[in-house]
C-alpha atoms as a PDB file:
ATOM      1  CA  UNK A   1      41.029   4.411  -3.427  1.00  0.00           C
ATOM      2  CA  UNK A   2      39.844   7.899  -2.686  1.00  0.00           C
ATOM      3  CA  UNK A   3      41.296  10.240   0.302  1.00  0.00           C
ATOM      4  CA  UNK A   4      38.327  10.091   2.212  1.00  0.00           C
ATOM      5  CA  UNK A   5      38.118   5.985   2.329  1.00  0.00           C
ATOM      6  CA  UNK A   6      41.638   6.090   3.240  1.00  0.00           C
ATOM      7  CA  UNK A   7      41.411   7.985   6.178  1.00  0.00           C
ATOM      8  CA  UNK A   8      38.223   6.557   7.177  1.00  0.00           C
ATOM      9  CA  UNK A   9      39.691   2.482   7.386  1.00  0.00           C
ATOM     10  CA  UNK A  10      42.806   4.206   9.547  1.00  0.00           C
ATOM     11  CA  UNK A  11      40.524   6.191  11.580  1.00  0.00           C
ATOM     12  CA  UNK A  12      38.553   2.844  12.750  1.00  0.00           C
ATOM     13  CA  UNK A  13      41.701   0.774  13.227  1.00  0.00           C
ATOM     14  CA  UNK A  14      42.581   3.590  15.504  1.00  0.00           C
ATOM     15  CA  UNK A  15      39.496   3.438  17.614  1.00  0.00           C
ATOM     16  CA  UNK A  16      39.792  -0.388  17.555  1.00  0.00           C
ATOM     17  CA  UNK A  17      43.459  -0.074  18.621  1.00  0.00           C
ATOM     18  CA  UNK A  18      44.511   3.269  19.667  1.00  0.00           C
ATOM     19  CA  UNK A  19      47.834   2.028  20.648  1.00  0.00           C
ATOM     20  CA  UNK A  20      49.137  -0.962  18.472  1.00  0.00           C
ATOM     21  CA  UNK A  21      52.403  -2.189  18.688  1.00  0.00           C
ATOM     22  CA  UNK A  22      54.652  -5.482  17.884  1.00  0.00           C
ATOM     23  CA  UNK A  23      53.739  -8.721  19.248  1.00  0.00           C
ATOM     24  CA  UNK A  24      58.059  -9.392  19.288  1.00  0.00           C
ATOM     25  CA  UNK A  25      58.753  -9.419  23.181  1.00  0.00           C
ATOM     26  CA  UNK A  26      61.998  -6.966  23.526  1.00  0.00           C
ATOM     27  CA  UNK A  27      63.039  -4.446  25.905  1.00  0.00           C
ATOM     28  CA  UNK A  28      65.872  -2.393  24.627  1.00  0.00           C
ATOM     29  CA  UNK A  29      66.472  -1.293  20.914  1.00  0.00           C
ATOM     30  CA  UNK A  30      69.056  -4.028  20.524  1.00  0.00           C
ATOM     31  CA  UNK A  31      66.524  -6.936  21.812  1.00  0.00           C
ATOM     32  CA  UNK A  32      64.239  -5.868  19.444  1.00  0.00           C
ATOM     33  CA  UNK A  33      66.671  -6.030  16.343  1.00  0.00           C
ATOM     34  CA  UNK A  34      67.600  -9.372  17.377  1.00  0.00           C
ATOM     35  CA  UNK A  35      63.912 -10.679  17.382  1.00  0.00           C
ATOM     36  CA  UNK A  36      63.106  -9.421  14.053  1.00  0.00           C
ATOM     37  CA  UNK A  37      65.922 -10.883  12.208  1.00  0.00           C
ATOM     38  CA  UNK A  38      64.746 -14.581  14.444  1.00  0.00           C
ATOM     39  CA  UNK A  39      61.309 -14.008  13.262  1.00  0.00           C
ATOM     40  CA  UNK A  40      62.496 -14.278   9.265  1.00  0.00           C
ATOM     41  CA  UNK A  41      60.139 -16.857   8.197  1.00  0.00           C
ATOM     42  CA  UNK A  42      58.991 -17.918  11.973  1.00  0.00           C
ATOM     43  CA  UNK A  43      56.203 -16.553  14.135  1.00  0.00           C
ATOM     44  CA  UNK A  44      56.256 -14.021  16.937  1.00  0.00           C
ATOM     45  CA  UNK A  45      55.297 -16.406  19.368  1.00  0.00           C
ATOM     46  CA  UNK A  46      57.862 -19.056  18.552  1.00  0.00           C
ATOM     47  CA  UNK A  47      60.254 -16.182  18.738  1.00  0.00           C
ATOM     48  CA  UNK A  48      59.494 -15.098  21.689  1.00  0.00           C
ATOM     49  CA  UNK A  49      59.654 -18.610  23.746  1.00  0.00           C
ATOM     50  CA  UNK A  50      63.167 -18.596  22.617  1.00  0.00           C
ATOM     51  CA  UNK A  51      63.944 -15.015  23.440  1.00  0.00           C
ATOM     52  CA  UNK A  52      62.517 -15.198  27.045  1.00  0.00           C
ATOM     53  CA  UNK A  53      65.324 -17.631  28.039  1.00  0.00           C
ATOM     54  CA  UNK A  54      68.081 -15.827  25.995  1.00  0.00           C
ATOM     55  CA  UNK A  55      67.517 -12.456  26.803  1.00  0.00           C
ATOM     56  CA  UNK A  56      67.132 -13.293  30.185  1.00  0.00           C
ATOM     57  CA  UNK A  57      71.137 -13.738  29.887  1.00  0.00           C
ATOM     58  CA  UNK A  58      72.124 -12.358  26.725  1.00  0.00           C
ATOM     59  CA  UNK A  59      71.049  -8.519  26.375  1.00  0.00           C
ATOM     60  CA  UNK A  60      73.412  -7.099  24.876  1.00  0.00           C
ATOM     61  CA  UNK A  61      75.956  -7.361  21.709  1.00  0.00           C
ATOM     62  CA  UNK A  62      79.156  -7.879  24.244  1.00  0.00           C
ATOM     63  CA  UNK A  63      77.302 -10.905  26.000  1.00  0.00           C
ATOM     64  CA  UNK A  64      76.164 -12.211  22.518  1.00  0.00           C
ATOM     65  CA  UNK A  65      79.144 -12.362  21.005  1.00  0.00           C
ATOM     66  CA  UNK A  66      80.803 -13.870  24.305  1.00  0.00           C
ATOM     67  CA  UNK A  67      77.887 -16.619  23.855  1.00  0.00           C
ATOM     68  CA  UNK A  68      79.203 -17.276  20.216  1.00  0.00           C
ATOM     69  CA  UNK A  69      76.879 -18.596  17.059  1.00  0.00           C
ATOM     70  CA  UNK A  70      77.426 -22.232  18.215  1.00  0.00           C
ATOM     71  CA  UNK A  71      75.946 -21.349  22.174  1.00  0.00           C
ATOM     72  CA  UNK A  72      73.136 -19.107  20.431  1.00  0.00           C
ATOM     73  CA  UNK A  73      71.978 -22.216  18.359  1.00  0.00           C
ATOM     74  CA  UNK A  74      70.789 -23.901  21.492  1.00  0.00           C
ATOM     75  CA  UNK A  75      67.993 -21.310  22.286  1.00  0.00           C
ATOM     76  CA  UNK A  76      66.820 -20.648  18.993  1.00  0.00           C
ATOM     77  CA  UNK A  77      67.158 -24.567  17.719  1.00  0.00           C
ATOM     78  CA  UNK A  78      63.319 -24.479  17.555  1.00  0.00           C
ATOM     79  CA  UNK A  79      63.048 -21.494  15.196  1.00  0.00           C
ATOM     80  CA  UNK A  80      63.756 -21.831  11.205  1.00  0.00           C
ATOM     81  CA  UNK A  81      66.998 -21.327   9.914  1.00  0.00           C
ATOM     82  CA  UNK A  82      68.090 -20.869  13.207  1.00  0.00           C
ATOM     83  CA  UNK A  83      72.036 -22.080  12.119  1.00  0.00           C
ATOM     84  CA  UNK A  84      71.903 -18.945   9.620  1.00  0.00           C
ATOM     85  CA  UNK A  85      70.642 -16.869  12.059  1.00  0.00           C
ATOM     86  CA  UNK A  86      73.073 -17.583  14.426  1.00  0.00           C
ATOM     87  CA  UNK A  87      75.711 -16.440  12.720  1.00  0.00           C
ATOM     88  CA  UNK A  88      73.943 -13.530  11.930  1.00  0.00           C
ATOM     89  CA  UNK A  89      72.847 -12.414  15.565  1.00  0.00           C
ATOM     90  CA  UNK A  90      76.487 -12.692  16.530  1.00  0.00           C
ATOM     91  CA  UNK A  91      77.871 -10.862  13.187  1.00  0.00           C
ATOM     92  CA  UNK A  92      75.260  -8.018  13.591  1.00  0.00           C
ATOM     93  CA  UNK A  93      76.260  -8.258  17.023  1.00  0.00           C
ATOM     94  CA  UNK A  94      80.044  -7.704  16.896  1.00  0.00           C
ATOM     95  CA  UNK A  95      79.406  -4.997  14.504  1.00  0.00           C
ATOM     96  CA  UNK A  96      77.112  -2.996  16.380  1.00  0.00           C
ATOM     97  CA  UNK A  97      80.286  -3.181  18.675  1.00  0.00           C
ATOM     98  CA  UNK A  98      82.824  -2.484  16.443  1.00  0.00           C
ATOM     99  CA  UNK A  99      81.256  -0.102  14.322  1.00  0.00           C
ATOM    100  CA  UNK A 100      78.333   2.075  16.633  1.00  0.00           C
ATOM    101  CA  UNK A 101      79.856   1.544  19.910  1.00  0.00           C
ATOM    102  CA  UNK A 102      77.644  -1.214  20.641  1.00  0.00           C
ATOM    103  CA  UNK A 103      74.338   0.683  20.107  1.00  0.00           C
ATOM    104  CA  UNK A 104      71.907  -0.042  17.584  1.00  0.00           C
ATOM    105  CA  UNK A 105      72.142   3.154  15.413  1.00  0.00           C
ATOM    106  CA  UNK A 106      68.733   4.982  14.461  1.00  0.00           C
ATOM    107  CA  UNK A 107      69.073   4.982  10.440  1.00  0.00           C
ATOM    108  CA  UNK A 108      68.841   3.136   7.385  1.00  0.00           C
ATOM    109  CA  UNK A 109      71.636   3.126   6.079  1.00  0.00           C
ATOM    110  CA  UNK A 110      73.598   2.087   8.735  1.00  0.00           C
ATOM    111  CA  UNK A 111      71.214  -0.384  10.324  1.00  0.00           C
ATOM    112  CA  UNK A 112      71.186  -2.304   6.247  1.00  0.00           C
ATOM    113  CA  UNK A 113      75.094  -2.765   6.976  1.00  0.00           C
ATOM    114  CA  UNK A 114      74.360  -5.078   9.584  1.00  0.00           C
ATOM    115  CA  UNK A 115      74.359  -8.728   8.669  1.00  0.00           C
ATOM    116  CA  UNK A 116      70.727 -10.094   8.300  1.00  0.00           C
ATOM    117  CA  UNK A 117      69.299  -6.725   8.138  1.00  0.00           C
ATOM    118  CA  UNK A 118      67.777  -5.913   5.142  1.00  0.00           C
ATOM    119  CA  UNK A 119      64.896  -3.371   4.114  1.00  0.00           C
ATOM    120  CA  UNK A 120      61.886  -4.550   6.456  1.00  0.00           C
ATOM    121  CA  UNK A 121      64.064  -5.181   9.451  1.00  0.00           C
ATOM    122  CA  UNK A 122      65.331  -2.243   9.410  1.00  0.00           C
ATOM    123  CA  UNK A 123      61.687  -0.521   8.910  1.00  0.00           C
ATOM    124  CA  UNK A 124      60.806  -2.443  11.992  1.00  0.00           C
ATOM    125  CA  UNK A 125      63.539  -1.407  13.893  1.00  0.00           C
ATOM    126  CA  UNK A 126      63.301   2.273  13.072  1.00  0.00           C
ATOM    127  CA  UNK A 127      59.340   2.734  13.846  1.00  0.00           C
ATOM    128  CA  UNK A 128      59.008   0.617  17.061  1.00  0.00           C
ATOM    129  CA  UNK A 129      62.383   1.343  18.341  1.00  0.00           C
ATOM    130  CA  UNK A 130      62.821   5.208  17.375  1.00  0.00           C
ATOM    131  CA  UNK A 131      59.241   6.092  16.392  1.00  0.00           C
ATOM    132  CA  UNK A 132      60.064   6.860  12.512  1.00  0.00           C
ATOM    133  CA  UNK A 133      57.029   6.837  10.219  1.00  0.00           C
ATOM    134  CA  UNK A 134      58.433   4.006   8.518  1.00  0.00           C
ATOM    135  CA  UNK A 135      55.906   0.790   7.001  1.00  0.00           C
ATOM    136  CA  UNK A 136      58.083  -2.333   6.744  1.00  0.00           C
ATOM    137  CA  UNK A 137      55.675  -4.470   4.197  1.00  0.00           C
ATOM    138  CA  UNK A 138      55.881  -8.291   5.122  1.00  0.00           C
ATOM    139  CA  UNK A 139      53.630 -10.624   3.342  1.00  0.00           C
ATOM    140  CA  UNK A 140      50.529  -9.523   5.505  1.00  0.00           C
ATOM    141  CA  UNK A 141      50.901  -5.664   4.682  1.00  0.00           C
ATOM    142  CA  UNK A 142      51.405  -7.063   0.976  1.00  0.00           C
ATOM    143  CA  UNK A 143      48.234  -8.736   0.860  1.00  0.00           C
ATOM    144  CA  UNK A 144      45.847  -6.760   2.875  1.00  0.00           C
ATOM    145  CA  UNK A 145      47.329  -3.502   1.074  1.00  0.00           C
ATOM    146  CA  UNK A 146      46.334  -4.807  -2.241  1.00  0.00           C
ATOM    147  CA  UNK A 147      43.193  -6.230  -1.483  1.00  0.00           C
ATOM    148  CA  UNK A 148      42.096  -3.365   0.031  1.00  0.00           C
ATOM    149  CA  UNK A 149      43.394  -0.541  -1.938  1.00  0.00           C
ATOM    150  CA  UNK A 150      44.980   0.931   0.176  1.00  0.00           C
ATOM    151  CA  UNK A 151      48.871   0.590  -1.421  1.00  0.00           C
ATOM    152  CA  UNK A 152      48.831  -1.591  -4.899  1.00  0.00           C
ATOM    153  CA  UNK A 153      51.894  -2.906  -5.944  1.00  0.00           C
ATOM    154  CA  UNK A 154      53.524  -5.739  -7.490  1.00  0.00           C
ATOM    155  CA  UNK A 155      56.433  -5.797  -5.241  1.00  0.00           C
ATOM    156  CA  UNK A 156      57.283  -4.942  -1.105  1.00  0.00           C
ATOM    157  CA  UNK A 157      58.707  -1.583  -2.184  1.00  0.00           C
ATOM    158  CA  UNK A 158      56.015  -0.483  -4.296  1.00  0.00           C
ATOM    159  CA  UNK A 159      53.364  -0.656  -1.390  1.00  0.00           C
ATOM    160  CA  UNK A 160      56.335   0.541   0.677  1.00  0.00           C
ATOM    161  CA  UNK A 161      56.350   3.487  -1.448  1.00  0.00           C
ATOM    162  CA  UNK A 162      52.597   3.959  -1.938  1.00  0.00           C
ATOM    163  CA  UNK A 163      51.630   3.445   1.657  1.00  0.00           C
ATOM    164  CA  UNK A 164      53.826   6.149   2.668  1.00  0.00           C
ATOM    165  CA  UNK A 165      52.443   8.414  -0.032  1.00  0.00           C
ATOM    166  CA  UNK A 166      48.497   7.837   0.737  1.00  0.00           C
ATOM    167  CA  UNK A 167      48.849   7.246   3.869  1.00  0.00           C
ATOM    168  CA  UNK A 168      47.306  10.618   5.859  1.00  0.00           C
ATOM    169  CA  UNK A 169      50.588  11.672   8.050  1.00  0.00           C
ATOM    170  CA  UNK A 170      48.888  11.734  11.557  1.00  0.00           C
ATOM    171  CA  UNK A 171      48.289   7.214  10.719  1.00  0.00           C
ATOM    172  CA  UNK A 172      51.548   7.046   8.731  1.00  0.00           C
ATOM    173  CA  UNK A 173      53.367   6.242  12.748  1.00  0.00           C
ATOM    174  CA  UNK A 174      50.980   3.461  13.210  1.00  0.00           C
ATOM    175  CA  UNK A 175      49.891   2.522  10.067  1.00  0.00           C
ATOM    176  CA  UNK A 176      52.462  -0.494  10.111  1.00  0.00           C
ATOM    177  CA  UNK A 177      51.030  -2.242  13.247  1.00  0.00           C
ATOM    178  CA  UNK A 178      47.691  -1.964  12.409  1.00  0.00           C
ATOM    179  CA  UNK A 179      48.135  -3.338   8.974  1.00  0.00           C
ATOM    180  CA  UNK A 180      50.060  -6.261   9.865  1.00  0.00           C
ATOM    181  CA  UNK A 181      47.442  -7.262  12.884  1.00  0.00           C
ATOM    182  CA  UNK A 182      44.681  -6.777  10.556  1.00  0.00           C
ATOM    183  CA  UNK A 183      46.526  -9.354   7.828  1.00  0.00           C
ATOM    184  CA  UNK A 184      47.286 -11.601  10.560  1.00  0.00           C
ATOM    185  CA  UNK A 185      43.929 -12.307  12.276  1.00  0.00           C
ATOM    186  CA  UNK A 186      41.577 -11.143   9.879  1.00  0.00           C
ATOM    187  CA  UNK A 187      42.496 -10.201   6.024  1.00  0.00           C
ATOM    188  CA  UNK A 188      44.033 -14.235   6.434  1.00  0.00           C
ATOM    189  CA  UNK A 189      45.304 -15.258   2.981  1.00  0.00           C
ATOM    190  CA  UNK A 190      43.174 -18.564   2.509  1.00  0.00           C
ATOM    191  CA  UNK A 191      40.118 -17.389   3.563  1.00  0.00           C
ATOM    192  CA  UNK A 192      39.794 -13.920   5.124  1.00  0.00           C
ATOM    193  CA  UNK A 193      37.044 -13.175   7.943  1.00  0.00           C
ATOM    194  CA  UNK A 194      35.535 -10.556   6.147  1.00  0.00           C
ATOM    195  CA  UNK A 195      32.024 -10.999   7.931  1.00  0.00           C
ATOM    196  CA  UNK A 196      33.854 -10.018  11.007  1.00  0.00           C
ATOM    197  CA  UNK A 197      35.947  -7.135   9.605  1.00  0.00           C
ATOM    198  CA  UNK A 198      35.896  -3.630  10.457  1.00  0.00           C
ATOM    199  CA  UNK A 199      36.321  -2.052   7.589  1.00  0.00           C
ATOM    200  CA  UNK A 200      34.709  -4.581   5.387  1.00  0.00           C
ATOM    201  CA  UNK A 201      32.624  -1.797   3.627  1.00  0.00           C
ATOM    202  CA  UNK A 202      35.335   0.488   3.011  1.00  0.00           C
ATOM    203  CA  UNK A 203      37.472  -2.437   1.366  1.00  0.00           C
ATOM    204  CA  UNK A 204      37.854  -2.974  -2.533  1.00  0.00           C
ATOM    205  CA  UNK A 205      38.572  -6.374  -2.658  1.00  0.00           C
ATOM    206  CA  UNK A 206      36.245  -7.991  -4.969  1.00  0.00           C
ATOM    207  CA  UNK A 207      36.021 -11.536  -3.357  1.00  0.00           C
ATOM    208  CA  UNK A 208      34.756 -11.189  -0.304  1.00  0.00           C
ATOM    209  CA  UNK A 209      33.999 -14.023   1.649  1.00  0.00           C
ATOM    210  CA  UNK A 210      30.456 -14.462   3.205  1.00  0.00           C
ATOM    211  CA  UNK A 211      28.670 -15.560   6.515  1.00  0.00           C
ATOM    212  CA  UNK A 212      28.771 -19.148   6.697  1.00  0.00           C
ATOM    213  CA  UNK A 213      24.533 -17.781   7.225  1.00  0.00           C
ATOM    214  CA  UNK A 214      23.842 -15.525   4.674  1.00  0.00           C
ATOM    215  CA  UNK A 215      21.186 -16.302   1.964  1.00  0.00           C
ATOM    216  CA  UNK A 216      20.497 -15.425  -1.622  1.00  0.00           C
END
């Protein structure tokens, strides 16, 4: 994909969503890193039914360690692994206390030392939480990166790497959201809505779908 396409698909998910964010619920850094690693393999919305109640409580690492992995189980029974990530919330938890003074720290490297916390949590964390041009690549910025051209790879890091290469610097902030909203209501993975998409024309995926009208 050429410069100018590039800039041109950012430039209308801009003016269709000049201010895109995560659909996670979370008012403090530490809220948020708790609702990405619950949303491992579980939607935002399921997520955030459990987080309402819990959060409502249990804002901080020193309460969530207080609550303990067994009293964190029963407000996050209805998301997936939600034993695992029990024990995970209330690890990360007592490090963040232990180790950064109970703040969740602003880097890489020291947010992957937290238990459940790997690459694309802590991506998420550092762009919506600190505003680092950072591109976390779940399986809808895999998909709609390769069909569209935008970052080709054969792996998360590889469009990672890519995206944040092509990507012109003024998008690169936003360039996460947008992608991700774009995979999940339109660029689907059965059967994407390309009729309806914005920058269906600008797209090189081959296999585009078709109005349920069209002739010929």
């Amino acid at each position: 994909m050429n410069p100018r396409k590039r800039r041109a698909i950012f430039e209308r998910l801009r003016a269709a969503n000049p201010r895109p964010t995560t659909e996670l619920s979370y008012r403090t850094p530490y809220e948020l890193l708790v609702a990405v690693v619950l949303s491992a393999q579980a939607t935002d919305k399921s997520v955030n039914l459990a987080t309402a109640k819990l959060f409502r409580d249990f804002d901080s690492p020193e309460k969530m360690v207080k609550l303990g992995a067994q009293g964190l189980e029963g407000y996050i029974r209805t998301i997936g692994l939600y034993r695992t990530k029990a024990r995970n919330v209330i690890e990360l938890s007592r490090l963040l206390i232990e180790k950064f003074n109970g703040k969740v720290p602003n880097s890489r490297e020291n947010l992957e030392t937290l238990s459940g916390v790997g690459r694309k949590t802590a991506n998420v964390v550092l762009n919506t939480a600190f505003g680092q041009p950072t591109v976390a690549v779940d399986t809808h910025i895999f998909r709609v990166a390769n069909r569209t051209g935008l970052g080709p790879g054969k792996d998360p890091l590889e469009v990672e790497q890519k995206l944040l290469k092509h990507t012109p610097p003024e998008f690169l902030k936003d360039a996460h959201h947008w992608l991700i909203l774009h995979g999940r209501y339109v660029c689907v993975a059965r059967k994407p809505k390309c009729p309806a998409c914005l920058i269906r024309d600008l797209c090189d995926f081959r296999n585009k779908t078709r109005s349920p009208l069209a002739r010929g």
